[in-house]
Each structure stands twice: as C-alpha cells, then as structure tokens.
Protein backbone atom coordinates (compact mmCIF):
# COMPACT_ATOMS: atom_id res chain seq x y z
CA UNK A 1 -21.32 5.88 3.52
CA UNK A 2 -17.77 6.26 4.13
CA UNK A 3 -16.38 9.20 1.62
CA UNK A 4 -12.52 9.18 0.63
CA UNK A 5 -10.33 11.20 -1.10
CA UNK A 6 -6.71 10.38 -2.27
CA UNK A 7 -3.67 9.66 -0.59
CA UNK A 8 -1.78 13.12 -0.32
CA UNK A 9 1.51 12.54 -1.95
CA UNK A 10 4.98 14.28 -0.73
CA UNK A 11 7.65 12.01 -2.00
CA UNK A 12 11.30 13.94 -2.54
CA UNK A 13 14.08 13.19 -4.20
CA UNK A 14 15.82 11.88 -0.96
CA UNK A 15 18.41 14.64 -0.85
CA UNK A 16 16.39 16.74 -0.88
CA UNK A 17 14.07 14.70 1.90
CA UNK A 18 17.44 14.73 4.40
CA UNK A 19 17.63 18.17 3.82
CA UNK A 20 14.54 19.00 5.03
CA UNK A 21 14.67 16.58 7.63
CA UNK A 22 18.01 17.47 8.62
CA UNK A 23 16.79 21.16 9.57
CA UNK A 24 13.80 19.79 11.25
CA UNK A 25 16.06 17.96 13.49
CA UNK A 26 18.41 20.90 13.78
CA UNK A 27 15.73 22.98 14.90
CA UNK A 28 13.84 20.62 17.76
CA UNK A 29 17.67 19.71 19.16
CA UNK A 30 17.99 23.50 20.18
CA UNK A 31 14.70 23.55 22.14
CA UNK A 32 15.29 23.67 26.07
CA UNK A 33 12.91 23.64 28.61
CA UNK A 34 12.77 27.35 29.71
CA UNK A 35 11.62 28.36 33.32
CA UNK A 36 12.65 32.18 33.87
CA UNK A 37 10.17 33.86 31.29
CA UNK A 38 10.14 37.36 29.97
CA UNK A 39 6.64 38.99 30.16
CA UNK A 40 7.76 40.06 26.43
CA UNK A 41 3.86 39.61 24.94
CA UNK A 42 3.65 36.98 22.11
CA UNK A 43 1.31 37.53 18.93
CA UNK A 44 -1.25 35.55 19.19
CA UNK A 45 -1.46 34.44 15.52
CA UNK A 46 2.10 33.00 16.55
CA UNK A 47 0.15 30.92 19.02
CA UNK A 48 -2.92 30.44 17.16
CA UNK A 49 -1.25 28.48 14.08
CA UNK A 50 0.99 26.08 16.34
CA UNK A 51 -2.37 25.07 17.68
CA UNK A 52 -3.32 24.30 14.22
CA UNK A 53 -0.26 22.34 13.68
CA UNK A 54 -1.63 20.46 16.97
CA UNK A 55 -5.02 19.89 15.76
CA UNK A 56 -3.65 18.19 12.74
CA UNK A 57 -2.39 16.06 14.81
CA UNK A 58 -3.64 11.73 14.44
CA UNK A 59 -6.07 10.17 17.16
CA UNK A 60 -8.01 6.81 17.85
CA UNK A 61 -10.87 6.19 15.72
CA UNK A 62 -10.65 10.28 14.68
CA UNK A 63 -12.16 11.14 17.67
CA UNK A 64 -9.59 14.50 18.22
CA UNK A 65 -9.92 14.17 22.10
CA UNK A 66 -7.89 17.42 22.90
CA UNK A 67 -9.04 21.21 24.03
CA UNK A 68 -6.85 24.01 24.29
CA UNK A 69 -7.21 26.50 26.33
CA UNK A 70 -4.84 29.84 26.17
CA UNK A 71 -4.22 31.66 29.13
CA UNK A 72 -3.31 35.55 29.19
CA UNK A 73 -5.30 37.23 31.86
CA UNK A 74 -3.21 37.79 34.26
CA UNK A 75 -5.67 37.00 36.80
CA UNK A 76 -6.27 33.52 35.60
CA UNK A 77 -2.77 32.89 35.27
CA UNK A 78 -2.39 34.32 39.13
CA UNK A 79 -4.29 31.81 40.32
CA UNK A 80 -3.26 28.54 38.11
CA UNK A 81 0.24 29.62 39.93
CA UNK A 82 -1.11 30.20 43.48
CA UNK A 83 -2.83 26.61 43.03
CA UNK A 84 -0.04 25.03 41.35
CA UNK A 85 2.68 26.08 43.99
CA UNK A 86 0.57 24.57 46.63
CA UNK A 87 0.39 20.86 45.40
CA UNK A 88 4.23 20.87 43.80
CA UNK A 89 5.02 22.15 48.09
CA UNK A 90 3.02 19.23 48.94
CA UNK A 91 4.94 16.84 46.32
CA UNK A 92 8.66 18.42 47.49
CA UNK A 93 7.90 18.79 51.03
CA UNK A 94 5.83 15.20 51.43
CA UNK A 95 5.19 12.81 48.49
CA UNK A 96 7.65 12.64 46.25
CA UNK A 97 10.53 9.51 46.71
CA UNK A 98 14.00 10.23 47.50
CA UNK A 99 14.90 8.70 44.77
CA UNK A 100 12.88 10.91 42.75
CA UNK A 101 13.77 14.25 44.29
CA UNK A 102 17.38 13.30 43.47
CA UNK A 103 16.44 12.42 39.55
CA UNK A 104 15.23 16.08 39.79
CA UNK A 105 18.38 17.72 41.33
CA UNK A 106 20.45 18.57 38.11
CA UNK A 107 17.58 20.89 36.98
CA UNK A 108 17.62 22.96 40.33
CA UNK A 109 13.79 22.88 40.64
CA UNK A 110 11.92 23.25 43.73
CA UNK A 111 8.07 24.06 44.15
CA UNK A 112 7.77 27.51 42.90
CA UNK A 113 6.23 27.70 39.50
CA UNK A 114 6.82 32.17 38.63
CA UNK A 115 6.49 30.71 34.82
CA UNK A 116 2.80 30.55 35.28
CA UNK A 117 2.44 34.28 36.41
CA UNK A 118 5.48 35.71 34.53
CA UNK A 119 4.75 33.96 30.82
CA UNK A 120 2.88 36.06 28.83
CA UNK A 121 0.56 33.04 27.85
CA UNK A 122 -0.14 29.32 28.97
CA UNK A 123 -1.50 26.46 27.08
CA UNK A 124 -3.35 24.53 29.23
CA UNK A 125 -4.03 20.91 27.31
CA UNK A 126 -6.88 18.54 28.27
CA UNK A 127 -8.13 15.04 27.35
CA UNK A 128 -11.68 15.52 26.06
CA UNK A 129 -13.50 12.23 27.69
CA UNK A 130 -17.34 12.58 26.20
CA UNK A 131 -18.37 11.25 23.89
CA UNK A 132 -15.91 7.94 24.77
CA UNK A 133 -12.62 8.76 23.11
CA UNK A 134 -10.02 5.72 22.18
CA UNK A 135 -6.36 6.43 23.05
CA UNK A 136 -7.24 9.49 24.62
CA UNK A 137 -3.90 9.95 26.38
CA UNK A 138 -1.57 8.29 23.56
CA UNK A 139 -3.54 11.05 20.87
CA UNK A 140 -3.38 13.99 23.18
CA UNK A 141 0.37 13.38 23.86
CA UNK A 142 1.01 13.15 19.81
CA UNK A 143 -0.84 16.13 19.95
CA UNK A 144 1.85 18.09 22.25
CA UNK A 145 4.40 16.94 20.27
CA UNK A 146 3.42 18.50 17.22
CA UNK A 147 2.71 21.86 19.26
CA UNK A 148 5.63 21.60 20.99
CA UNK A 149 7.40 21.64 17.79
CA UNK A 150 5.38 23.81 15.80
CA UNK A 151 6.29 26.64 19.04
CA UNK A 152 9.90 26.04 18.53
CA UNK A 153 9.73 26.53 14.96
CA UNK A 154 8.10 30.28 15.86
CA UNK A 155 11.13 30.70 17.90
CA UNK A 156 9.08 30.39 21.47
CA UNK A 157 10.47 29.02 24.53
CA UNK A 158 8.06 26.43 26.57
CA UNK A 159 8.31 24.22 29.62
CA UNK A 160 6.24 21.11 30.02
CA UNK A 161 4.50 21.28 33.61
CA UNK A 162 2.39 18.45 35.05
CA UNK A 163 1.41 19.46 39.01
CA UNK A 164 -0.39 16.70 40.17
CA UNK A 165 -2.70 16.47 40.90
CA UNK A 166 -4.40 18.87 38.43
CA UNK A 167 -7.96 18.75 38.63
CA UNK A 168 -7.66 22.56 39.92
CA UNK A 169 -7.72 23.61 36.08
CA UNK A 170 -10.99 22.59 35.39
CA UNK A 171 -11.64 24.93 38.09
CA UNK A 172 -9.65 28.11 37.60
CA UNK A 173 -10.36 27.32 33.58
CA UNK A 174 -14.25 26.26 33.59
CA UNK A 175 -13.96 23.59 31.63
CA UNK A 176 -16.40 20.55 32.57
CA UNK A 177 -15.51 17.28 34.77
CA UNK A 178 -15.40 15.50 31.24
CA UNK A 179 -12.33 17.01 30.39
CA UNK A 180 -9.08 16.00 32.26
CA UNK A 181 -6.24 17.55 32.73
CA UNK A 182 -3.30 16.82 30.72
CA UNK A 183 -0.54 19.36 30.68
CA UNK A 184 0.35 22.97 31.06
CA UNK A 185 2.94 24.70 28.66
CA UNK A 186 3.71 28.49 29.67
CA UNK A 187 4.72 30.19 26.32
CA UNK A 188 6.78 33.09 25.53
CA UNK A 189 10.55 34.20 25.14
CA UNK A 190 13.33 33.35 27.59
CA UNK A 191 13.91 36.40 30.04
CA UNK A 192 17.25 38.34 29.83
CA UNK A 193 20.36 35.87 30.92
CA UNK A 194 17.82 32.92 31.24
CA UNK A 195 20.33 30.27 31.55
CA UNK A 196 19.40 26.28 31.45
CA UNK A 197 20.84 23.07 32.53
CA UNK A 198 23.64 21.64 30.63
CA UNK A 199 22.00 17.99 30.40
CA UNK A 200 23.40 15.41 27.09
CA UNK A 201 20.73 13.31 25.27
CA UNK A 202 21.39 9.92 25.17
CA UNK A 203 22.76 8.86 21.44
CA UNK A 204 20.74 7.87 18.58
CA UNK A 205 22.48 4.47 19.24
CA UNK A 206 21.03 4.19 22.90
CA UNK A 207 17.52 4.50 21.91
CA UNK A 208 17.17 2.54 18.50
CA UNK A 209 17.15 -0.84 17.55
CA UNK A 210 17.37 -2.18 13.87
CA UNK A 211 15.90 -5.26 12.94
C-alpha cells in the first residue's frame, strides 16, 4: 500500500520569491574552489547539517544511493593524500592529453594535493551500488550540489577533487567494494592570503535556451 501525504506548499508573492532567490544566487556566485586550506578546525554540527541538506537531496526510484564519509583523523587524511598524489603524478607525468593539461593551466595545478592533509575535514562521497540503485551517478551528483551549497551557505571553502582512479578510498576508508567512489571535497576555511584564479563564467545567455 502506497501511503501519501500532501504536496508541501511554498508559493511567494513573487517579489518576495526573487528576493530570496536573488540572495541564493548571490551567495553560490561567491563560492571558489579553494586549494591552500587553513587547519582552522570546523564545528562539526556546521558539517553535520549540510549533510542533511544533501540527504534531502532527489534520487531514482528513492533509492538515496549516497554515503558520506567525514574525514578528520589526521592519519586517515595522511594517507588519502599520500595515495592521491601518486595517481594525479601518474595522470600529469603520463596519462593525461596535451590538450587537457593545457585546459588545466589557468588554475596552476600540478599533482600535489596538501588540501587533503592540511583541511581540517574531507567529505569523501560514494555511490551506494547494493541493493541495485537507478541513476546512481545522476542522484549522487544532485546530491553534491545541494552540499556544495548548503557548505557555502555556512561560509566554508571546498574544492571538488576526483583522482582517478579512486578505488584507494574504499581502502584507506573501509567501506565495501559495493560502494564506488564518487568525489572528495576537503572542507574548511581558506588559509591566510589564499588567493584563487581570476576565471569569468560564461553568461546566463551562453548557457540557456528559451523555447
């Protein structure tokens, strides 16, 4: 027996709507990708209610394929760097395209990840494969985006980091082969003079289409 319960309702006067929406749009257009942390600790009911905000988040058939796992012990986080640096040296050094190290150029990265060790935490996000999950990368990606925004709404810096390949974290994290990989976000507050690339968006113009 399926059970419902009705619609929730949140219809504003539509100033008041573009307000709202306005300052959520405000807010997200100031978020940066951060890579020279402070080890400045973070409370972890900060951290615990943006992972709410995640959970809430829509999936295939319900089926909330996501785990989070938080990383603060500095051990762990030790070794998800150790193990990270050594396949992004393999991607600079050997796989990646010419064409792709050059896409990365303006953001002056290179294979060493001190994020990992240096944030005080790191959200390490997998797919959750068992029992058979539908959309499992589409809903874990909505997923991020909600955290991603709920963090930047606490006022904490992130990074998006995807070393691949990242079947090391189930590993270093003890989390079963069912679960894959998806991303790691190091969380925290920029360090001192953190400064970041000076990169434009494309316009709202560029990316929409009205029909």
């Amino acid at each position: 027996m399926n059970l419902t319960i009705p619609a929730p309702t949140a219809e504003l006067p539509t100033a008041q709507a573009r307000t709202r929406v306005e300052e959520f749009r405000t807010s997200l257009a100031a978020r940066r990708s951060i890579r020279d942390f402070s080890d400045r600790p973070v409370h972890p009911d900060l951290i615990r209610t943006a992972l709410a905000c995640a959970a809430t988040a829509p999936s295939g058939a319900n089926m909330q394929p996501w785990h989070f796992v938080v990383v603060t012990d500095p051990e762990r986080k030790r070794a998800l760097r150790t193990a990270a640096e050594a396949e992004e040296r393999e991607f600079y050094e050997r796989r990646a395209s010419e064409e792709w190290l050059a896409a990365l150029s303006p953001l002056g990265t290179d294979w060493r990840k001190p994020f990992l060790q240096t944030a005080p935490a790191v959200i390490v996000v997998f797919e959750v494969h068992r029992p058979k999950p539908y959309y499992a990368k589409e809903s874990v990606g909505i997923a991020v985006g909600f955290l991603l925004a709920a963090l930047q709404r606490a006022g904490l810096a992130t990074l998006t980091h995807t070393p691949s390949p990242m079947r090391f974290l189930n590993t270093i994290l003890d989390r079963p082969a069912q679960e894959r990989p998806h991303l790691v976000i190091p969380v925290g507050y920029p360090a001192p003079g953190a400064r970041v690339p000076d990169l434009e968006r494309k316009g709202l113009d560029e990316v929409t289409t009205w029909l």
